[in-house]
Protein backbone atom coordinates (compact mmCIF):
# COMPACT_ATOMS: atom_id res chain seq x y z
CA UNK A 1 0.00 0.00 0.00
CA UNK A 2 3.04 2.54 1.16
CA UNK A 3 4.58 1.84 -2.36
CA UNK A 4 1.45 2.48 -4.20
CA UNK A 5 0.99 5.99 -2.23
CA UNK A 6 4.58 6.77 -2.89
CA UNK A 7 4.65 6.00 -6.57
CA UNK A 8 1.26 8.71 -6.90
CA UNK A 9 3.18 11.14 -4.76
CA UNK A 10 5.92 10.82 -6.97
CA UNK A 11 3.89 11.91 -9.79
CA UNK A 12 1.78 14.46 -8.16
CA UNK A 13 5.41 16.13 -7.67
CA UNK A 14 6.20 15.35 -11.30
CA UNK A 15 2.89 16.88 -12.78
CA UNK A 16 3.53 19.76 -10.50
CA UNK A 17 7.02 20.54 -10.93
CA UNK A 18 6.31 19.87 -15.10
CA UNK A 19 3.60 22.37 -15.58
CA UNK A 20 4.86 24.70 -13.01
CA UNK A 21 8.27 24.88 -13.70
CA UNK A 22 7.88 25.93 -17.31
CA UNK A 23 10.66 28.98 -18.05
CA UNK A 24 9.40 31.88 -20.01
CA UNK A 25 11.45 31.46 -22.56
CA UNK A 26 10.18 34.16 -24.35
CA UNK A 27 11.75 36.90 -23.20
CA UNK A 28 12.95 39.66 -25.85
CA UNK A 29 10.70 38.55 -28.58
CA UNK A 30 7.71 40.94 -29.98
CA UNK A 31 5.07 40.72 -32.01
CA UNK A 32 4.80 37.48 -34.11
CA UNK A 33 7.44 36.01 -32.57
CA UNK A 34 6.01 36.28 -29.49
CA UNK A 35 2.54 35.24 -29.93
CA UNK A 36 4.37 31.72 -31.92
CA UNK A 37 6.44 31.63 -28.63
CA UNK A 38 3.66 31.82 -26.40
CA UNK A 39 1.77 29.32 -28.76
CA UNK A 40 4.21 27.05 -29.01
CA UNK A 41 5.22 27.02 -24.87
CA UNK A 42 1.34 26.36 -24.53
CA UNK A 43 1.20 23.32 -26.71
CA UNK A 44 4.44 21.84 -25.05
CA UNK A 45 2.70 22.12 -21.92
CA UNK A 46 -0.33 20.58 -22.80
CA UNK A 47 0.97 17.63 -24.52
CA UNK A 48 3.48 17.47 -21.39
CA UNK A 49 0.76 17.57 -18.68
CA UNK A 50 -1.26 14.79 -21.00
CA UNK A 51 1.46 12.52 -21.03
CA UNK A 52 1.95 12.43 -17.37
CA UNK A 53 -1.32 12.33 -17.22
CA UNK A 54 -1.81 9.29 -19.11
CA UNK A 55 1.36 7.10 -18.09
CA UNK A 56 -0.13 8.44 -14.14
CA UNK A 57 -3.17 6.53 -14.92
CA UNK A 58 -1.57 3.51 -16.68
CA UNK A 59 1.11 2.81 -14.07
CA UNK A 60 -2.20 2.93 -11.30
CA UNK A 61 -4.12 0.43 -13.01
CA UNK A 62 -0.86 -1.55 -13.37
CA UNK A 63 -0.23 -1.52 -9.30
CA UNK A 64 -3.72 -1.36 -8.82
CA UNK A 65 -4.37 -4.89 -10.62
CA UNK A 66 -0.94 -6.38 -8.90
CA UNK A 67 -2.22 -5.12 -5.56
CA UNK A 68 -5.74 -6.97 -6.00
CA UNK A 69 -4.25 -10.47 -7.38
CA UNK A 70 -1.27 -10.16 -4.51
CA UNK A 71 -3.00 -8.78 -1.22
CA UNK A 72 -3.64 -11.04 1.66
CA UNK A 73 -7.43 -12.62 2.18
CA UNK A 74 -7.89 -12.96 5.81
């Protein structure tokens, strides 16, 4: 159960520190330039956070199924 709780923190901090941590990296860039910076950081993000996302959710059903066929029936 500990590892299962552990492995979700892990990826709580992941998601965070992923969508959070995202530099502006458009600094010094104006019109056009800015607005495809901004677009493109935006995109990167999203198809960041959905990948975490979805591997978050595979890897629980994963340790969710081994924790159901391995846990003790008293």
């Amino acid at each position: 159960m500990w590892v299962i709780l552990t492995i979700n923190g892990l990826f709580l901090w992941w998601m965070i520190s992923a969508v959070g941590g995202i530099a502006d990296d458009c600094a010094g860039k104006v019109g056009t330039d800015l607005e495809a910076c901004q677009t493109g950081t935006a995109i990167g993000v999203g198809i960041a956070f959905i990948f975490i996302l979805a591997l978050w959710a595979l890897v629980d059903v994963i340790l969710g199924v081994v924790f159901l066929v391995t846990r003790r029936r008293d």
